[in-house]
Protein backbone atom coordinates (compact mmCIF):
# COMPACT_ATOMS: atom_id res chain seq x y z
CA UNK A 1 -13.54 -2.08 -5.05
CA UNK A 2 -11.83 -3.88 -2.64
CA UNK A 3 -11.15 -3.15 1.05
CA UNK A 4 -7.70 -3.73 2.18
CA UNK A 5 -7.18 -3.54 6.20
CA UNK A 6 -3.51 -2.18 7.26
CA UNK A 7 -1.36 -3.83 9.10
CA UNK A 8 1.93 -1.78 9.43
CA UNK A 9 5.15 -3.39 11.51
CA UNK A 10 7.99 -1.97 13.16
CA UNK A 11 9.89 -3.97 15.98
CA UNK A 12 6.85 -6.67 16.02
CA UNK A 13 4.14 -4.48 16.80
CA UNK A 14 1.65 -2.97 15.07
CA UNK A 15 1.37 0.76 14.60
CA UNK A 16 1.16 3.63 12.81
CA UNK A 17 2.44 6.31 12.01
CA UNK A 18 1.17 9.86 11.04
CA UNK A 19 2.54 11.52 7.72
CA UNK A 20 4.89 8.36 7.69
CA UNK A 21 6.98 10.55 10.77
CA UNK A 22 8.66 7.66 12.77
CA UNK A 23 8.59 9.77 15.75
CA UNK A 24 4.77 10.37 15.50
CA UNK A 25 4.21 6.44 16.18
CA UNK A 26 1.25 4.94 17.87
CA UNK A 27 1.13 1.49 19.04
CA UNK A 28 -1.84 -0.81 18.65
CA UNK A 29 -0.21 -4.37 19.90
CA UNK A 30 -0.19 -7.61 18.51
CA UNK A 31 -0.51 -7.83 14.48
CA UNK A 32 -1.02 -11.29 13.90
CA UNK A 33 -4.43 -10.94 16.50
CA UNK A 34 -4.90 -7.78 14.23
CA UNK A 35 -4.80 -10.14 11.32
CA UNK A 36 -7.38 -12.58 12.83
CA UNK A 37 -9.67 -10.19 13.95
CA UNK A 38 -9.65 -8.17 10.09
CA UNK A 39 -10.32 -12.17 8.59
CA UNK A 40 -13.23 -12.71 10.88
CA UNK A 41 -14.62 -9.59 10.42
CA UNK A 42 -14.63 -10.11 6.46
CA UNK A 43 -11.99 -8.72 5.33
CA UNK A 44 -10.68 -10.19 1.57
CA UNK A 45 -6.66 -9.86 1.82
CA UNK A 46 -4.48 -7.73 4.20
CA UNK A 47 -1.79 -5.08 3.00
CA UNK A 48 1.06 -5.46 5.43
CA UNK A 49 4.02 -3.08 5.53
CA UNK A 50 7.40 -4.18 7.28
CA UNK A 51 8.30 -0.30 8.32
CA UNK A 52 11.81 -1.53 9.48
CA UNK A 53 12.42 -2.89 6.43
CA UNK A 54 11.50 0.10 4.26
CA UNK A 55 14.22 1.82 6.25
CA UNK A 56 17.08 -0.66 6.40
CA UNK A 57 15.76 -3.21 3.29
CA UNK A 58 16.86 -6.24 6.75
CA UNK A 59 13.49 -8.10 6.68
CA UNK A 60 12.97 -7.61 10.56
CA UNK A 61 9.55 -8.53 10.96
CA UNK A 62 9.95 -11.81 8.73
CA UNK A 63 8.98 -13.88 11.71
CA UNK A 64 5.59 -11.83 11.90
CA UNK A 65 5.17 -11.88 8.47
CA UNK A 66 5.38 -15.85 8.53
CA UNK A 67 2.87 -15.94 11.92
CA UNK A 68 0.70 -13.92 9.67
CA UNK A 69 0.72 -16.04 6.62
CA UNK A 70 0.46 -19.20 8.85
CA UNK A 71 -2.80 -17.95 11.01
CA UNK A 72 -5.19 -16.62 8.54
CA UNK A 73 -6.66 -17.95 4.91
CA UNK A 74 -7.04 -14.61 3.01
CA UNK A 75 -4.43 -14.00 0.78
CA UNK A 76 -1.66 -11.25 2.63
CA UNK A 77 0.33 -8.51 0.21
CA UNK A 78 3.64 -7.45 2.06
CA UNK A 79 5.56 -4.79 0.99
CA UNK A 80 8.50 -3.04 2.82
CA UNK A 81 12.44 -3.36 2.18
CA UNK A 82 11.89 -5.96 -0.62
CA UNK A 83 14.91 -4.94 -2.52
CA UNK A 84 15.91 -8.63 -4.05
CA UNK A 85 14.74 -10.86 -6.21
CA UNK A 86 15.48 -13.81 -3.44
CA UNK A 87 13.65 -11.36 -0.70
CA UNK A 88 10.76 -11.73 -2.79
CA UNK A 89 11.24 -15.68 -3.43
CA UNK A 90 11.18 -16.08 0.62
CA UNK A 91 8.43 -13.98 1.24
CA UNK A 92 6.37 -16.70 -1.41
CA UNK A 93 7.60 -18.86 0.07
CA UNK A 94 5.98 -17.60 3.48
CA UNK A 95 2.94 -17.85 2.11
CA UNK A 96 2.82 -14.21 0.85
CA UNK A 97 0.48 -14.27 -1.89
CA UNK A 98 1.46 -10.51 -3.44
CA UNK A 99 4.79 -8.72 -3.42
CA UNK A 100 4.86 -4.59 -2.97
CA UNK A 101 7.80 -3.33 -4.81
CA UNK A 102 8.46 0.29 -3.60
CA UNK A 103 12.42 1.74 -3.30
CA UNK A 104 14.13 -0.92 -5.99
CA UNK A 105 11.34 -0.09 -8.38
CA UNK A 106 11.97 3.85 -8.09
CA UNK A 107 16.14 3.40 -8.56
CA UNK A 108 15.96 0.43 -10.37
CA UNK A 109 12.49 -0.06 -13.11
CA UNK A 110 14.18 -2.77 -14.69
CA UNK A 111 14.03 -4.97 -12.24
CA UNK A 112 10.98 -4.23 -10.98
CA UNK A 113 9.82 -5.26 -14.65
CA UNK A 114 11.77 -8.60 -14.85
CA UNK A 115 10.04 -9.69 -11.17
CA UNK A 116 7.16 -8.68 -12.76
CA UNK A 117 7.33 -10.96 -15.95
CA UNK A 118 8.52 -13.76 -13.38
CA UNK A 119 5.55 -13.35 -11.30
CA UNK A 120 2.69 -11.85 -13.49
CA UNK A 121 -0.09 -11.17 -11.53
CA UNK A 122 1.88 -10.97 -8.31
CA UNK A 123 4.04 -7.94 -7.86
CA UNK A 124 2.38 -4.50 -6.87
CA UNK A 125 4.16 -1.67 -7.55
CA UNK A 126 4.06 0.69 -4.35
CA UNK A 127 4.43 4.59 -5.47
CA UNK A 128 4.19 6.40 -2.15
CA UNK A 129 4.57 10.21 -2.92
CA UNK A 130 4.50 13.77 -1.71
CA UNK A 131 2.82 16.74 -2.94
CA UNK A 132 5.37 19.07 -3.85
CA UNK A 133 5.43 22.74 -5.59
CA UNK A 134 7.74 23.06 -8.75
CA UNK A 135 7.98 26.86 -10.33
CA UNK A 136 4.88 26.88 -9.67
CA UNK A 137 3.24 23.30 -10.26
CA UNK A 138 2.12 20.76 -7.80
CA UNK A 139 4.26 17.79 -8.74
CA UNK A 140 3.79 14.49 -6.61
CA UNK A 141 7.32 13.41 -5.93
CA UNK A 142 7.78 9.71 -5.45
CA UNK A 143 9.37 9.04 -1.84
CA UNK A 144 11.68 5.71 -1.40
CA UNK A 145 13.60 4.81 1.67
CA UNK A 146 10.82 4.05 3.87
CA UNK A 147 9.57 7.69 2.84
CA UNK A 148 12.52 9.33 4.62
CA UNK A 149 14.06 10.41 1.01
CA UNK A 150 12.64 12.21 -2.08
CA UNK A 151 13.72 10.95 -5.51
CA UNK A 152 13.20 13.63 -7.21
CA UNK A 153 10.79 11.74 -9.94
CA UNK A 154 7.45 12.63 -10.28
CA UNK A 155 4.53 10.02 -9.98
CA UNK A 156 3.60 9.45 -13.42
CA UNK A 157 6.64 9.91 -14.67
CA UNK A 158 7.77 6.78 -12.64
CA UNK A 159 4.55 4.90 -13.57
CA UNK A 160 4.86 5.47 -17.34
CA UNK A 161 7.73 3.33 -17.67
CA UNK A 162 5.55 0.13 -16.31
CA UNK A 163 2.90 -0.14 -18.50
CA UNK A 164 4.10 -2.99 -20.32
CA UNK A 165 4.28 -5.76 -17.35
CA UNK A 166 1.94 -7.81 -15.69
CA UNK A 167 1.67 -5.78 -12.35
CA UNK A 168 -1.07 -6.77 -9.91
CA UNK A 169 -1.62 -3.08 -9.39
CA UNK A 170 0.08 0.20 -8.29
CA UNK A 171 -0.62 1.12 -4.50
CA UNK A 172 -0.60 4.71 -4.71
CA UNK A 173 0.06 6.17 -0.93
CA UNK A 174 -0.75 9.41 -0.33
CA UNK A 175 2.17 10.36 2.44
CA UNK A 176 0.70 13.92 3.42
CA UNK A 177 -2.29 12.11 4.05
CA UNK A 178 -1.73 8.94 5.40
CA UNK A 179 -2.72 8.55 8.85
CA UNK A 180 -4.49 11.54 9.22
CA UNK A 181 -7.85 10.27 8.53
CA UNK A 182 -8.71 13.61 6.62
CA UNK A 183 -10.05 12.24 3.28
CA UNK A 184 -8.33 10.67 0.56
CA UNK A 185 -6.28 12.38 -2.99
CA UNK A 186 -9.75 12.18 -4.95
CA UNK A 187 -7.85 14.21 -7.99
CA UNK A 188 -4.86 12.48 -7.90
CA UNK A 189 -6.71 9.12 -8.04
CA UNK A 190 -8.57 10.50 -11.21
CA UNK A 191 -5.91 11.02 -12.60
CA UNK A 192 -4.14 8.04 -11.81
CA UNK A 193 -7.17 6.09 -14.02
CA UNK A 194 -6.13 8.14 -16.82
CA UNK A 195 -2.86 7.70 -16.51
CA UNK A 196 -2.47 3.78 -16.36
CA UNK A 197 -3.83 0.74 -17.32
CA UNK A 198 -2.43 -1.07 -14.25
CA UNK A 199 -5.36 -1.43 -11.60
CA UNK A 200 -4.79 1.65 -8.85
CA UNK A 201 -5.56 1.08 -5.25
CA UNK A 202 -5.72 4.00 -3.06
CA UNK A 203 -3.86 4.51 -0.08
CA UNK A 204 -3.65 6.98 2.86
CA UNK A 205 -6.72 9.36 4.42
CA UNK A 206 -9.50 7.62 4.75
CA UNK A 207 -11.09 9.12 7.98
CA UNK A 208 -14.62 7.71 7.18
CA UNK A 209 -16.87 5.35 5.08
CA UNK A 210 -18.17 8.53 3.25
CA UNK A 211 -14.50 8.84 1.89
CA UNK A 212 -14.35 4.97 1.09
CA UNK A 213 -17.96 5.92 -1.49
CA UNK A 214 -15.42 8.94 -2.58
CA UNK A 215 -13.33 6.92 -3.94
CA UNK A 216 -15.51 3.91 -5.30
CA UNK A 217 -17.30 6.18 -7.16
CA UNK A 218 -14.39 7.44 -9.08
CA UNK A 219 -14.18 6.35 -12.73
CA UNK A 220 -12.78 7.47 -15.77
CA UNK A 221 -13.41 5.65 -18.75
CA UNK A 222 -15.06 3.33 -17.10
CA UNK A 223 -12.30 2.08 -15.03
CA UNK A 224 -12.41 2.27 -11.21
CA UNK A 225 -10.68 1.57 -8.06
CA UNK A 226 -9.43 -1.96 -7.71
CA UNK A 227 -9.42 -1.24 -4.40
CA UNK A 228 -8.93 1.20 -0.80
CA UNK A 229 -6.75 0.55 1.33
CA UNK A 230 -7.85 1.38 5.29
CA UNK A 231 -5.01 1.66 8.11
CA UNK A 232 -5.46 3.98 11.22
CA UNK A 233 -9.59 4.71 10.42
CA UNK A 234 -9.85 0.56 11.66
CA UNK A 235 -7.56 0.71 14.28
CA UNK A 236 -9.15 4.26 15.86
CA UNK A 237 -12.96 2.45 15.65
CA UNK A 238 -14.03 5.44 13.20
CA UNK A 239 -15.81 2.54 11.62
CA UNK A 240 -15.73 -1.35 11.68
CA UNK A 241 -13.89 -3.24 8.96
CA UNK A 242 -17.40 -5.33 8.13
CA UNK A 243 -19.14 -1.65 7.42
CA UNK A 244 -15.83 -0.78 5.21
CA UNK A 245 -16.08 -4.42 3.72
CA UNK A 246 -19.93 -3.52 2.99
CA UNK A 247 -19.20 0.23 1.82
CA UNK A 248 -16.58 -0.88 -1.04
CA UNK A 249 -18.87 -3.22 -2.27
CA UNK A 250 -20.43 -2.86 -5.99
């Protein structure tokens, strides 16, 4: 399982937020030292969200992006407002080695499935969702919009209609718990493994390296984790990103 080190953006900086609530933001300075520091300390390829641009889908933080993709050798996923076929294009271009595909996918799976075919191997589909009771039934509703709007669609309903493109993997972000560093969706993730045969990484909770053995140790069928990603638990010094490195590790 991989270890992924956060980087989230929003006016330059790096932060993050809590519950994805852009009025619970905390500030943590400058991400392309952020970046340097994760590569030096082991770290295998960076997940980078452009929070502005999940809002607005205006690539704000292109020029930090870039900086990013210019400083450090590990390959960078970006994600974040990438609503275009020519959005994605640049960001390659950048130096971006992985796409995240989040909103456009939701509205639009066609699309998402033609990038895909274009770049197999190199989109990720990003399916950041809510817990939600129906009559009755927890539900995991799929948020778009820089999570500030519901769709409506549930998670694996939304998934189902991928299976048949080369997707790098779905990054399934748990919004209720990201950033609260109180332990990851271990059901949900279970039964994301049975649900797909795209490679899952998990996203939002981790609080401590106990969680990131949680999830490496979840399999079904023999499939597993392609990888964890780690955001506010790095930034708050719960642990260091070589132990998280070292604790994802077969």
């Amino acid at each position: 399982m991989e270890c992924l080190p956060a980087i989230d953006l929003r006016g330059g900086r790096s932060v993050r937020l809590l519950r994805g609530d852009f009025d619970a933001e905390t500030t943590y300075g400058d991400p392309v030292e952020q970046a340097v520091r994760y590569e030096k300390a082991g770290a295998t390829r960076l997940h980078v969200v452009d929070l502005d641009a999940a809002r607005t889908g205006a690539p704000t933080n292109a020029e930090v992006v870039a900086a990013i993709t210019r400083t450090v050798a590990i390959p960078v996923e970006v994600g974040g407002g990438v609503r275009t076929a020519e959005r994605a294009e640049e960001l390659f271009g950048a130096g971006v080695d992985r796409v995240v595909l989040g909103t456009r996918a939701v509205e639009e799976p066609a699309f998402a499935l033609e990038l895909a075919t274009a770049y197999p191997g190199r989109i990720a589909l990003g399916l950041d969702h809510r817990r939600v009771t129906v009559d009755g039934a927890e539900r995991r509703e799929v948020a778009v919009r820089g999570w500030e709007a519901g769709s409506g669609r549930d998670l694996f309903e939304v998934l189902a209609a991928f299976e048949t493109a080369p997707f790098a993997a779905v990054i399934a972000t748990d919004i209720g718990q990201d950033g609260t560093l109180e332990g990851p969706d271990l059901a949900g993730y279970v039964a994301l493994l049975g649900a797909t045969s795209i490679p899952v990484i998990a996203s939002g909770g981790v609080g401590t390296l106990a969680d990131l053995r949680s999830l490496r140790a979840l399999g079904v069928d023999g499939r597993r984790l392609a990888g964890a990603i780690v955001g506010k638990a790095l930034v708050e010094g719960a642990f260091t990103v070589e132990e998280a490195v070292a604790t994802c590790a077969p």
